[in-house]
PDB file of N, CA and C in Angstrom:
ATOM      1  N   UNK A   1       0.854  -1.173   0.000  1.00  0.00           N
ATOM      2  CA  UNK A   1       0.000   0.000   0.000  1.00  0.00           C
ATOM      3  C   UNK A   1       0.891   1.225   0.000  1.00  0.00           C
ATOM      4  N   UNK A   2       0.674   2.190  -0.592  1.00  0.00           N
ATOM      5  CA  UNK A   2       1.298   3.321  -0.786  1.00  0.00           C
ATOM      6  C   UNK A   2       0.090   4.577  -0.333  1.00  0.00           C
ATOM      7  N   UNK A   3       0.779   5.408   0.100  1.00  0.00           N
ATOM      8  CA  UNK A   3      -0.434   6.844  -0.019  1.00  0.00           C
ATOM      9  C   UNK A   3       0.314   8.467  -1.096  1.00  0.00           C
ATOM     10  N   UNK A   4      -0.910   8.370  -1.408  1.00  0.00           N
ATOM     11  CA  UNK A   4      -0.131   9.618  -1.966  1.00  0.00           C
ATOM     12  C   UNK A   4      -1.512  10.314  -2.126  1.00  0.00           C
ATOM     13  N   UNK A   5      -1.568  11.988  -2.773  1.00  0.00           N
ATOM     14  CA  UNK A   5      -2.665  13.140  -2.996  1.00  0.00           C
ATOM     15  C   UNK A   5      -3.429  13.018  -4.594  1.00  0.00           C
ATOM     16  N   UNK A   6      -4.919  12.474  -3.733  1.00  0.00           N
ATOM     17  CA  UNK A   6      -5.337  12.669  -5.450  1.00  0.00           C
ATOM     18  C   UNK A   6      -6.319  14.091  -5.083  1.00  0.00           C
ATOM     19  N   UNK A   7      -6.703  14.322  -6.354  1.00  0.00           N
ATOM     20  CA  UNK A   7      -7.778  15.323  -6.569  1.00  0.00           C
ATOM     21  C   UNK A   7      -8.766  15.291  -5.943  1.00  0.00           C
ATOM     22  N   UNK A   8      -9.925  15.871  -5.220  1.00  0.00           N
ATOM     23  CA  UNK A   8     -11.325  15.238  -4.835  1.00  0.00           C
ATOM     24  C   UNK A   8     -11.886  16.428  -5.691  1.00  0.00           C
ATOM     25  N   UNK A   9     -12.433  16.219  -6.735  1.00  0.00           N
ATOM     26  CA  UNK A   9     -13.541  17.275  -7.280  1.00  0.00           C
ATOM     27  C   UNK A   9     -14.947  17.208  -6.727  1.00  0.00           C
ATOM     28  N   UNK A  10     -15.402  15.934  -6.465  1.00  0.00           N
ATOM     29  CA  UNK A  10     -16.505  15.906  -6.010  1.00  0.00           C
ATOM     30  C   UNK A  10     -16.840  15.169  -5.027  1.00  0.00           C
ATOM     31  N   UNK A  11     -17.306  14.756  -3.949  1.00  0.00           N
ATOM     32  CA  UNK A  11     -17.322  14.010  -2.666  1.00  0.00           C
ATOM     33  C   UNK A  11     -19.091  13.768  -2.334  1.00  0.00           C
ATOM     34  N   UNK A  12     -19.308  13.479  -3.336  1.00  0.00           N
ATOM     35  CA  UNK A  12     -20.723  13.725  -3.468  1.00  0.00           C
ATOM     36  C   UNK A  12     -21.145  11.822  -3.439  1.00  0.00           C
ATOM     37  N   UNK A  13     -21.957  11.624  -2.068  1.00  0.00           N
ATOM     38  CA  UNK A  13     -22.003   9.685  -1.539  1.00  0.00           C
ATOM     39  C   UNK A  13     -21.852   8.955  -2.617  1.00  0.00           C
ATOM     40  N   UNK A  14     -21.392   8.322  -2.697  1.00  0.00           N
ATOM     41  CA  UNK A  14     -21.297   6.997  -3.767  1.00  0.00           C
ATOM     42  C   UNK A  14     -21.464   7.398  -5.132  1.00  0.00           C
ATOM     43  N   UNK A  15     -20.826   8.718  -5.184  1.00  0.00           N
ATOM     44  CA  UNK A  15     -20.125   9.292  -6.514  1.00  0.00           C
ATOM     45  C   UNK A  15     -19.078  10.063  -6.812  1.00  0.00           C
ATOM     46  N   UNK A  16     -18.120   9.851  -5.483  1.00  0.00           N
ATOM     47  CA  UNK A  16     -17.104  11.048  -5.376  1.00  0.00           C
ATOM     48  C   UNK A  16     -16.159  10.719  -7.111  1.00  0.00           C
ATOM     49  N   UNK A  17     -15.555  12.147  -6.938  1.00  0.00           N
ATOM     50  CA  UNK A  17     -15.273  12.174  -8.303  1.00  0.00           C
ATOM     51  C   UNK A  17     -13.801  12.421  -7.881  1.00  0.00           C
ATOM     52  N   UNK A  18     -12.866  11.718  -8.460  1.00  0.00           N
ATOM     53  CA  UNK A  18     -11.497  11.687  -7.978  1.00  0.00           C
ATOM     54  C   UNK A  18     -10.856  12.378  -9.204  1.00  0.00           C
ATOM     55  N   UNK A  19      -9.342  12.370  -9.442  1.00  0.00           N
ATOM     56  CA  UNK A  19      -8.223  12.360 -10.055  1.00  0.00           C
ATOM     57  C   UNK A  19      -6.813  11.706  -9.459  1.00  0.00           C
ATOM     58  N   UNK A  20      -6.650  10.738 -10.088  1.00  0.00           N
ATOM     59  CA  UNK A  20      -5.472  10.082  -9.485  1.00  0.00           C
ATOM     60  C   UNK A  20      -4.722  10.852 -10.282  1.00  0.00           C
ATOM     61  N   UNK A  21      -3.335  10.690  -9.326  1.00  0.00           N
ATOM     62  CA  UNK A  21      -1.539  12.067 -10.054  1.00  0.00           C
ATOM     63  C   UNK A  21      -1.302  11.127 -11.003  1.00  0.00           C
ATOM     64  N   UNK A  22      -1.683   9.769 -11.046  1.00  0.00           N
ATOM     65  CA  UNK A  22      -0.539   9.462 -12.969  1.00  0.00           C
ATOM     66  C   UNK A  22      -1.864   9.719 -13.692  1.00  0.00           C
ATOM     67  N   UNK A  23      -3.314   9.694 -13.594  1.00  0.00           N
ATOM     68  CA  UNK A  23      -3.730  10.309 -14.455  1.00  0.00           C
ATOM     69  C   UNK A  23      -4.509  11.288 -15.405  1.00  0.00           C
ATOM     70  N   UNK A  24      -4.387  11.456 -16.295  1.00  0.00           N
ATOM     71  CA  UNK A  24      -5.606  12.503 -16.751  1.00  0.00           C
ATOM     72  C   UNK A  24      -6.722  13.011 -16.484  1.00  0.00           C
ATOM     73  N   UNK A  25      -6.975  12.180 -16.738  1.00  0.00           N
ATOM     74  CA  UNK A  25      -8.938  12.671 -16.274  1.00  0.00           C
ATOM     75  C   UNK A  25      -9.447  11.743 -15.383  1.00  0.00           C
ATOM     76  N   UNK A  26     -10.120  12.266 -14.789  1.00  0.00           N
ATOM     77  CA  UNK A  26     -10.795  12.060 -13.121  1.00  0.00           C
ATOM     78  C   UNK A  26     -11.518  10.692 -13.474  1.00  0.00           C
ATOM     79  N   UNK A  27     -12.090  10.045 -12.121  1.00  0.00           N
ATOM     80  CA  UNK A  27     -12.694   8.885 -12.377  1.00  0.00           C
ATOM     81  C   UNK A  27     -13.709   8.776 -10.922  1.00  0.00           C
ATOM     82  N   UNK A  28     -14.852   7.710 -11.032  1.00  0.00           N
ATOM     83  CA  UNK A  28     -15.865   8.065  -9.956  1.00  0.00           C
ATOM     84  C   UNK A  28     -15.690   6.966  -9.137  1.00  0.00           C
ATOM     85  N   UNK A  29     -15.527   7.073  -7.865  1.00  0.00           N
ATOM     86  CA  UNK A  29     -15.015   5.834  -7.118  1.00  0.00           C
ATOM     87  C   UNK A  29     -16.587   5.376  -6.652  1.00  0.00           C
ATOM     88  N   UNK A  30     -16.761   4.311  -6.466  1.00  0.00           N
ATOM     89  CA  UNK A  30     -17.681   3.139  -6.396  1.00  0.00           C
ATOM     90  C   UNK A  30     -17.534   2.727  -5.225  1.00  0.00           C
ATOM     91  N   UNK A  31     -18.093   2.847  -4.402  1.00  0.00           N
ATOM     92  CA  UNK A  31     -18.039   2.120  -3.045  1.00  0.00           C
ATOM     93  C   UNK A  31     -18.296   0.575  -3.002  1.00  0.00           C
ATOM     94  N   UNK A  32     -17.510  -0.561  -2.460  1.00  0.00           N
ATOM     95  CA  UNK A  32     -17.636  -1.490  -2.557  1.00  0.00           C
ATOM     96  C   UNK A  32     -19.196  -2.261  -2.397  1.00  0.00           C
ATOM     97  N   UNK A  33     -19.755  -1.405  -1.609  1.00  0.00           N
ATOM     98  CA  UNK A  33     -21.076  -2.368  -1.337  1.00  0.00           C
ATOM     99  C   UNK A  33     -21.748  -1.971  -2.309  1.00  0.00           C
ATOM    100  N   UNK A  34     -21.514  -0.495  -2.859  1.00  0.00           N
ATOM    101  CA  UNK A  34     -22.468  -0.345  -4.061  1.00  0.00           C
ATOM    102  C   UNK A  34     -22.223  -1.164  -5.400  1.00  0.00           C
ATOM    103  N   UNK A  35     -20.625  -1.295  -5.246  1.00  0.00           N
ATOM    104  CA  UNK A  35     -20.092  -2.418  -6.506  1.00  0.00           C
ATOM    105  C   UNK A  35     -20.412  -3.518  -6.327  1.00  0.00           C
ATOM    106  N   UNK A  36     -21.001  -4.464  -5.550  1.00  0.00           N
ATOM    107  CA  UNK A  36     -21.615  -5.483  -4.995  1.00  0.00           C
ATOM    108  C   UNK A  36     -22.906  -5.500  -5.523  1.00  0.00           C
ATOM    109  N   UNK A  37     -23.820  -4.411  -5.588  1.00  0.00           N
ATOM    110  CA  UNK A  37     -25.051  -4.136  -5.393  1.00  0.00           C
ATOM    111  C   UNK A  37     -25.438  -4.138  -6.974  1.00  0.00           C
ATOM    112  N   UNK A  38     -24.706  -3.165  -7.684  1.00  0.00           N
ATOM    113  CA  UNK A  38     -24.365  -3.314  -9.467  1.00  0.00           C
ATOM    114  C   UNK A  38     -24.058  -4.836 -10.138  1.00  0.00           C
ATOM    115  N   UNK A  39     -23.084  -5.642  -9.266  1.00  0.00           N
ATOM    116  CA  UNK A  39     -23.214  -6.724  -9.738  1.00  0.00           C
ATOM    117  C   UNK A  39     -24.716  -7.679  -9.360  1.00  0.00           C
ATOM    118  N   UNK A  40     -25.074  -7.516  -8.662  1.00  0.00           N
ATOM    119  CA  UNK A  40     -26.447  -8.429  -8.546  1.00  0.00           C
ATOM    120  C   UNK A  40     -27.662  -7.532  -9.297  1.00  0.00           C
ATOM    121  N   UNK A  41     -27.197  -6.681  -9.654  1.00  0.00           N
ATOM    122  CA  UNK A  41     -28.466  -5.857 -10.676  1.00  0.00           C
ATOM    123  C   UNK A  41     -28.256  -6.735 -12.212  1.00  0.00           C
ATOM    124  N   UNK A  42     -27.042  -6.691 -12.108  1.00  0.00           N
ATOM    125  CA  UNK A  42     -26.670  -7.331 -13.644  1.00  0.00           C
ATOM    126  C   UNK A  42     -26.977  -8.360 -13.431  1.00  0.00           C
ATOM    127  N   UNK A  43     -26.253  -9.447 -12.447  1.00  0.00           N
ATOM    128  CA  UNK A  43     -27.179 -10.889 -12.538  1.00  0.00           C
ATOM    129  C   UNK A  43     -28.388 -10.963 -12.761  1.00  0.00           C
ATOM    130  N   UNK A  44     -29.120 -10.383 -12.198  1.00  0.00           N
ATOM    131  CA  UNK A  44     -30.780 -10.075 -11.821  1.00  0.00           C
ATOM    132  C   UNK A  44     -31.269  -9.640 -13.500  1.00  0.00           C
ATOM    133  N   UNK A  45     -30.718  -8.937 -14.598  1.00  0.00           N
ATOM    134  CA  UNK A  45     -30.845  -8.553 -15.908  1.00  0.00           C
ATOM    135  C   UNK A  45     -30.578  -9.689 -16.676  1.00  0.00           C
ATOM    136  N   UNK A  46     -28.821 -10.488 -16.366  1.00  0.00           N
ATOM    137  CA  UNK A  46     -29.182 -11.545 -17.195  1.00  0.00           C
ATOM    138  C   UNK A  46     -30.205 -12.436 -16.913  1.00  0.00           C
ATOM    139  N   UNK A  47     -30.582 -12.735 -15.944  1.00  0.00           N
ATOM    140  CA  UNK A  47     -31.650 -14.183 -15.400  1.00  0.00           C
ATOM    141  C   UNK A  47     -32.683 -13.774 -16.412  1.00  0.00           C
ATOM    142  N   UNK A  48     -33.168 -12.299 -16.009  1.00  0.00           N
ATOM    143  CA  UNK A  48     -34.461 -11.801 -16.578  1.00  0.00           C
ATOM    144  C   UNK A  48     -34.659 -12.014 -18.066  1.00  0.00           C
ATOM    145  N   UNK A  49     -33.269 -11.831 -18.848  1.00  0.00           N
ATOM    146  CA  UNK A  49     -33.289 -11.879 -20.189  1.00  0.00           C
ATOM    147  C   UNK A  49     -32.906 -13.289 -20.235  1.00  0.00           C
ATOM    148  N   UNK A  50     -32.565 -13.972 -19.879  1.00  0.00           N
ATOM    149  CA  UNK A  50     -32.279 -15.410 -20.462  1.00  0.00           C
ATOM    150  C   UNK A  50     -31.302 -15.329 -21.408  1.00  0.00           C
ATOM    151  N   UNK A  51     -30.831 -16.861 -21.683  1.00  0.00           N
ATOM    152  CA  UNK A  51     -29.916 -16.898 -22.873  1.00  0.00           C
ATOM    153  C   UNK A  51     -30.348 -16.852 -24.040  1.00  0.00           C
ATOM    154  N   UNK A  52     -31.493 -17.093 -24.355  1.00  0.00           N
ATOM    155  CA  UNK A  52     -32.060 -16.865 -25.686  1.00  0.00           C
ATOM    156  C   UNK A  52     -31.991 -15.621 -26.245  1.00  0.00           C
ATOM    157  N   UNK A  53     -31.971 -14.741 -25.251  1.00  0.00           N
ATOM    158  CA  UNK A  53     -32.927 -13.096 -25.677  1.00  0.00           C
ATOM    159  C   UNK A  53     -31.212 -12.627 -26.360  1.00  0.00           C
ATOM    160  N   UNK A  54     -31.744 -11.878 -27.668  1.00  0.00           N
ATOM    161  CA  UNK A  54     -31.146 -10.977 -28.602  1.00  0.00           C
ATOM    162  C   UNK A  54     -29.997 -10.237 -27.785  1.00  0.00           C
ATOM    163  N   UNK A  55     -30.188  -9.668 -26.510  1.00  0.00           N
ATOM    164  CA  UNK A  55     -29.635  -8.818 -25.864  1.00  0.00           C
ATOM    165  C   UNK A  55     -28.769  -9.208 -24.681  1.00  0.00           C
ATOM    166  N   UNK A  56     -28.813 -10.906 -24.317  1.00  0.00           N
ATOM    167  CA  UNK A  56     -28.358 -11.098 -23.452  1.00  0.00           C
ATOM    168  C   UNK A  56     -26.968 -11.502 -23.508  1.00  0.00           C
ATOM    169  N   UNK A  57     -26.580 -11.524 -24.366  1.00  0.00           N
ATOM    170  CA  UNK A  57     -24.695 -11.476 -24.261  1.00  0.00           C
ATOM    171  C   UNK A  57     -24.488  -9.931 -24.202  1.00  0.00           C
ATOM    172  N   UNK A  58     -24.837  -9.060 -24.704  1.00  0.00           N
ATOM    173  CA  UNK A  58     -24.351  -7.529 -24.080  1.00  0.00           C
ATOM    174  C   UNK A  58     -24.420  -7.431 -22.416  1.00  0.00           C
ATOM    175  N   UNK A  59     -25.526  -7.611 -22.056  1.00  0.00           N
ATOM    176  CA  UNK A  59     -25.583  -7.917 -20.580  1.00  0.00           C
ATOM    177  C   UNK A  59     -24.747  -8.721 -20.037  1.00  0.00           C
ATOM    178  N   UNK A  60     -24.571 -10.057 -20.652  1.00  0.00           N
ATOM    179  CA  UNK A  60     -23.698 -10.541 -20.075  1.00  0.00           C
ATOM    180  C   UNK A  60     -21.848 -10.157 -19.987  1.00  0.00           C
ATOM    181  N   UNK A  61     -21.707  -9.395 -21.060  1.00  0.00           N
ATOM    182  CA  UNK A  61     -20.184  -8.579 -21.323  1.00  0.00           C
ATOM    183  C   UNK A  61     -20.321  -7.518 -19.278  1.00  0.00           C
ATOM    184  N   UNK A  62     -21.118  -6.917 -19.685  1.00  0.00           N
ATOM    185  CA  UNK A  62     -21.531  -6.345 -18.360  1.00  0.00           C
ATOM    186  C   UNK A  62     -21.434  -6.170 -17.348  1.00  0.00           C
ATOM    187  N   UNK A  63     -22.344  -7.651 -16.702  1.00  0.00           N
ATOM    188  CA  UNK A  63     -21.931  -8.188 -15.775  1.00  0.00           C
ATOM    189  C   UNK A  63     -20.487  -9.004 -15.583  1.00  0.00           C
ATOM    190  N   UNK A  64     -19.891  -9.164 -16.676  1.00  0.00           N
ATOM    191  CA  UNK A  64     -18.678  -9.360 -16.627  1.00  0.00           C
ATOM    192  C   UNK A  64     -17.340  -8.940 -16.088  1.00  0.00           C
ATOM    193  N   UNK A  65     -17.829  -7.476 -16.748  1.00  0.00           N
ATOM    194  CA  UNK A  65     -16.927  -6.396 -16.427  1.00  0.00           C
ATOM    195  C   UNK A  65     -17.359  -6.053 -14.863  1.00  0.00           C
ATOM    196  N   UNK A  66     -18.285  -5.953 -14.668  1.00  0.00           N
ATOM    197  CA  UNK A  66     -18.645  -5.553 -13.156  1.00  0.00           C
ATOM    198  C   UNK A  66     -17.886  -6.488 -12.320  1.00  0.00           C
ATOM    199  N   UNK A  67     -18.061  -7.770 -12.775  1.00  0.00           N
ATOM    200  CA  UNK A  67     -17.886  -8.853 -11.376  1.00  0.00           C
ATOM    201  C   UNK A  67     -16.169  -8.523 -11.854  1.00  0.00           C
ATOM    202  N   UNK A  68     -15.565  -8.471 -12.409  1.00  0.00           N
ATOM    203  CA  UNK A  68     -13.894  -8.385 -12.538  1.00  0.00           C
ATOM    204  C   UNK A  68     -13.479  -7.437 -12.109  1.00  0.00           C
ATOM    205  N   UNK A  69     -14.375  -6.416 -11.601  1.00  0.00           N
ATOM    206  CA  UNK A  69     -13.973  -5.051 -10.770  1.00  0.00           C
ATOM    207  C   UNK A  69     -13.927  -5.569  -9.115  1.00  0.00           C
ATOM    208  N   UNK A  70     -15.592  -6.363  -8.956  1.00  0.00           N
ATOM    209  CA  UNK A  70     -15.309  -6.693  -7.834  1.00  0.00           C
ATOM    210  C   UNK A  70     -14.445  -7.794  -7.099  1.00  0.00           C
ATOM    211  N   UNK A  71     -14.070  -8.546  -8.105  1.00  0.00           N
ATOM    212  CA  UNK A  71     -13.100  -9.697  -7.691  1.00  0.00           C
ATOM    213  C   UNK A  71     -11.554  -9.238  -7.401  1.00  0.00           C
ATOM    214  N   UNK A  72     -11.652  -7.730  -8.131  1.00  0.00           N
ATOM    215  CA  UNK A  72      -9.955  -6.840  -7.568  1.00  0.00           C
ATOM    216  C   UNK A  72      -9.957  -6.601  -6.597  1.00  0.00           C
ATOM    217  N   UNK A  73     -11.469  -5.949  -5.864  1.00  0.00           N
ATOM    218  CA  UNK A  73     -11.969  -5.419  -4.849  1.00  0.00           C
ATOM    219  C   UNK A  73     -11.631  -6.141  -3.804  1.00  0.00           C
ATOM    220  N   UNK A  74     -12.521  -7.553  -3.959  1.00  0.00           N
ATOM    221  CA  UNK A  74     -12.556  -8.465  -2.637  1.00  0.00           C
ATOM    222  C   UNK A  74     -10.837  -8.790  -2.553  1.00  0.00           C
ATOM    223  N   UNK A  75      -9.778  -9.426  -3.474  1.00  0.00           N
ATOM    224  CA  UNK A  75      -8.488  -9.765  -3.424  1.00  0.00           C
ATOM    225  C   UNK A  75      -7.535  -8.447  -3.010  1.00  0.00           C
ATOM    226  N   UNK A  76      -7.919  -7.317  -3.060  1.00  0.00           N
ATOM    227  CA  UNK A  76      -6.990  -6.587  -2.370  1.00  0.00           C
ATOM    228  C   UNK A  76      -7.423  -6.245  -1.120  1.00  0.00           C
ATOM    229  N   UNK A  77      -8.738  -6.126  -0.780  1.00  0.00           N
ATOM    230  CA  UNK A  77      -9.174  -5.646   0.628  1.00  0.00           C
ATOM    231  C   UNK A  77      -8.617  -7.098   1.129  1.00  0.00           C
ATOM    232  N   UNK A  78      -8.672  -8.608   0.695  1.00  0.00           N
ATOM    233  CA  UNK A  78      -7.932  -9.593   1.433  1.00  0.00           C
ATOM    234  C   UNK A  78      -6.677  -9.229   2.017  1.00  0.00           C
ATOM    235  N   UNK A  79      -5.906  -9.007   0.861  1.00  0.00           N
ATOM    236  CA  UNK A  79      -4.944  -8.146   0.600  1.00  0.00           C
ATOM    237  C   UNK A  79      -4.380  -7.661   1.922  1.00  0.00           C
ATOM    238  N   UNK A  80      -5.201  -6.937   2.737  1.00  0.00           N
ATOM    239  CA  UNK A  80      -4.825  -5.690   3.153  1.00  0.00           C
ATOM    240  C   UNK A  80      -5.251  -6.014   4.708  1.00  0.00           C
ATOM    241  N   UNK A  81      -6.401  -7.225   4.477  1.00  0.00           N
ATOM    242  CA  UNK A  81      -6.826  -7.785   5.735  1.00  0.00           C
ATOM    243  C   UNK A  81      -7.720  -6.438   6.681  1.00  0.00           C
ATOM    244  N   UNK A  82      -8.455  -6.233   5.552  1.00  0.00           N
ATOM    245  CA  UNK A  82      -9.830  -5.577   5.239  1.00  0.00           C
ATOM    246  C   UNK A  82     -10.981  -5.879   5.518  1.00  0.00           C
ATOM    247  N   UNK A  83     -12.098  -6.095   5.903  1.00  0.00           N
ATOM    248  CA  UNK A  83     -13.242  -6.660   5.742  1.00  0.00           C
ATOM    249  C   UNK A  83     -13.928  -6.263   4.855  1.00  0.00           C
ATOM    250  N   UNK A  84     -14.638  -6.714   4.193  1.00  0.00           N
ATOM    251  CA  UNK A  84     -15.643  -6.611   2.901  1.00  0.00           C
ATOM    252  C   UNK A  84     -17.006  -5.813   3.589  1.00  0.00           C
ATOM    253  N   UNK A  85     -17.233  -4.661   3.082  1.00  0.00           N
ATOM    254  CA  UNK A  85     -18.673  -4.434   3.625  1.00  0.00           C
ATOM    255  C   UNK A  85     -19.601  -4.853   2.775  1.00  0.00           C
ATOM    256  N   UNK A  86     -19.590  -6.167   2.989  1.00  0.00           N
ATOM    257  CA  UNK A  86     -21.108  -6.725   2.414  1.00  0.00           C
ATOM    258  C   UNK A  86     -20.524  -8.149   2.426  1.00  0.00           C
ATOM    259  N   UNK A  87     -21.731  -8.713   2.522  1.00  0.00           N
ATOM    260  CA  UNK A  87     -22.357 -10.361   2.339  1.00  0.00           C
ATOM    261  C   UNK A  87     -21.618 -10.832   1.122  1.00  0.00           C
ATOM    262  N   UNK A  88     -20.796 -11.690   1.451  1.00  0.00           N
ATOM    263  CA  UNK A  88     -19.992 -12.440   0.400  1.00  0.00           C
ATOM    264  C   UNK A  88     -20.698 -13.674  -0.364  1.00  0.00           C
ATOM    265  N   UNK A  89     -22.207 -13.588  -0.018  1.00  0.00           N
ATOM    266  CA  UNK A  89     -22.696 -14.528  -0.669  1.00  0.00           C
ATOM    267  C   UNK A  89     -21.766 -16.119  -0.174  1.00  0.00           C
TER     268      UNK A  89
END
């Protein structure tokens, strides 16, 4: 773990708006339980659409990308010997 000064443009709940120093343009940090909460929305979208439906591999790219955010999430808060705020299912 390292610390160093990022930007806070916006600090606004479960949308603060950052700038990290290596880069460019700002980015919106996600609170873990809410990144938790996004992934079971997407599960909850694919179920709904099924595998048949026209649309459900976009969804499923999706939820893809979501759950590979949170699987960084849960392995570094391990990491760090963190607790997870939320139900690990």
């Amino acid at each position: 773990m390292r610390e160093t000064v990022v930007e806070i443009l916006s600090d606004q709940t479960n949308a603060a708006v950052m700038r990290h120093p290596d880069r460019q343009f700002p980015g919106v940090l996600i609170q873990g339980d809410s990144l938790s909460g996004l992934c079971r929305d997407a599960d909850e979208l694919c179920e709904l659409l099924g595998r048949n439906s026209e649309h459900f591999e976009e969804a499923n790219l999706l939820r893809n990308k979501l759950q590979s955010y949170l699987v960084h999430y849960k392995s570094t808060l391990l990491e760090h010997d963190i607790p997870l705020p939320f139900s690990d299912r």
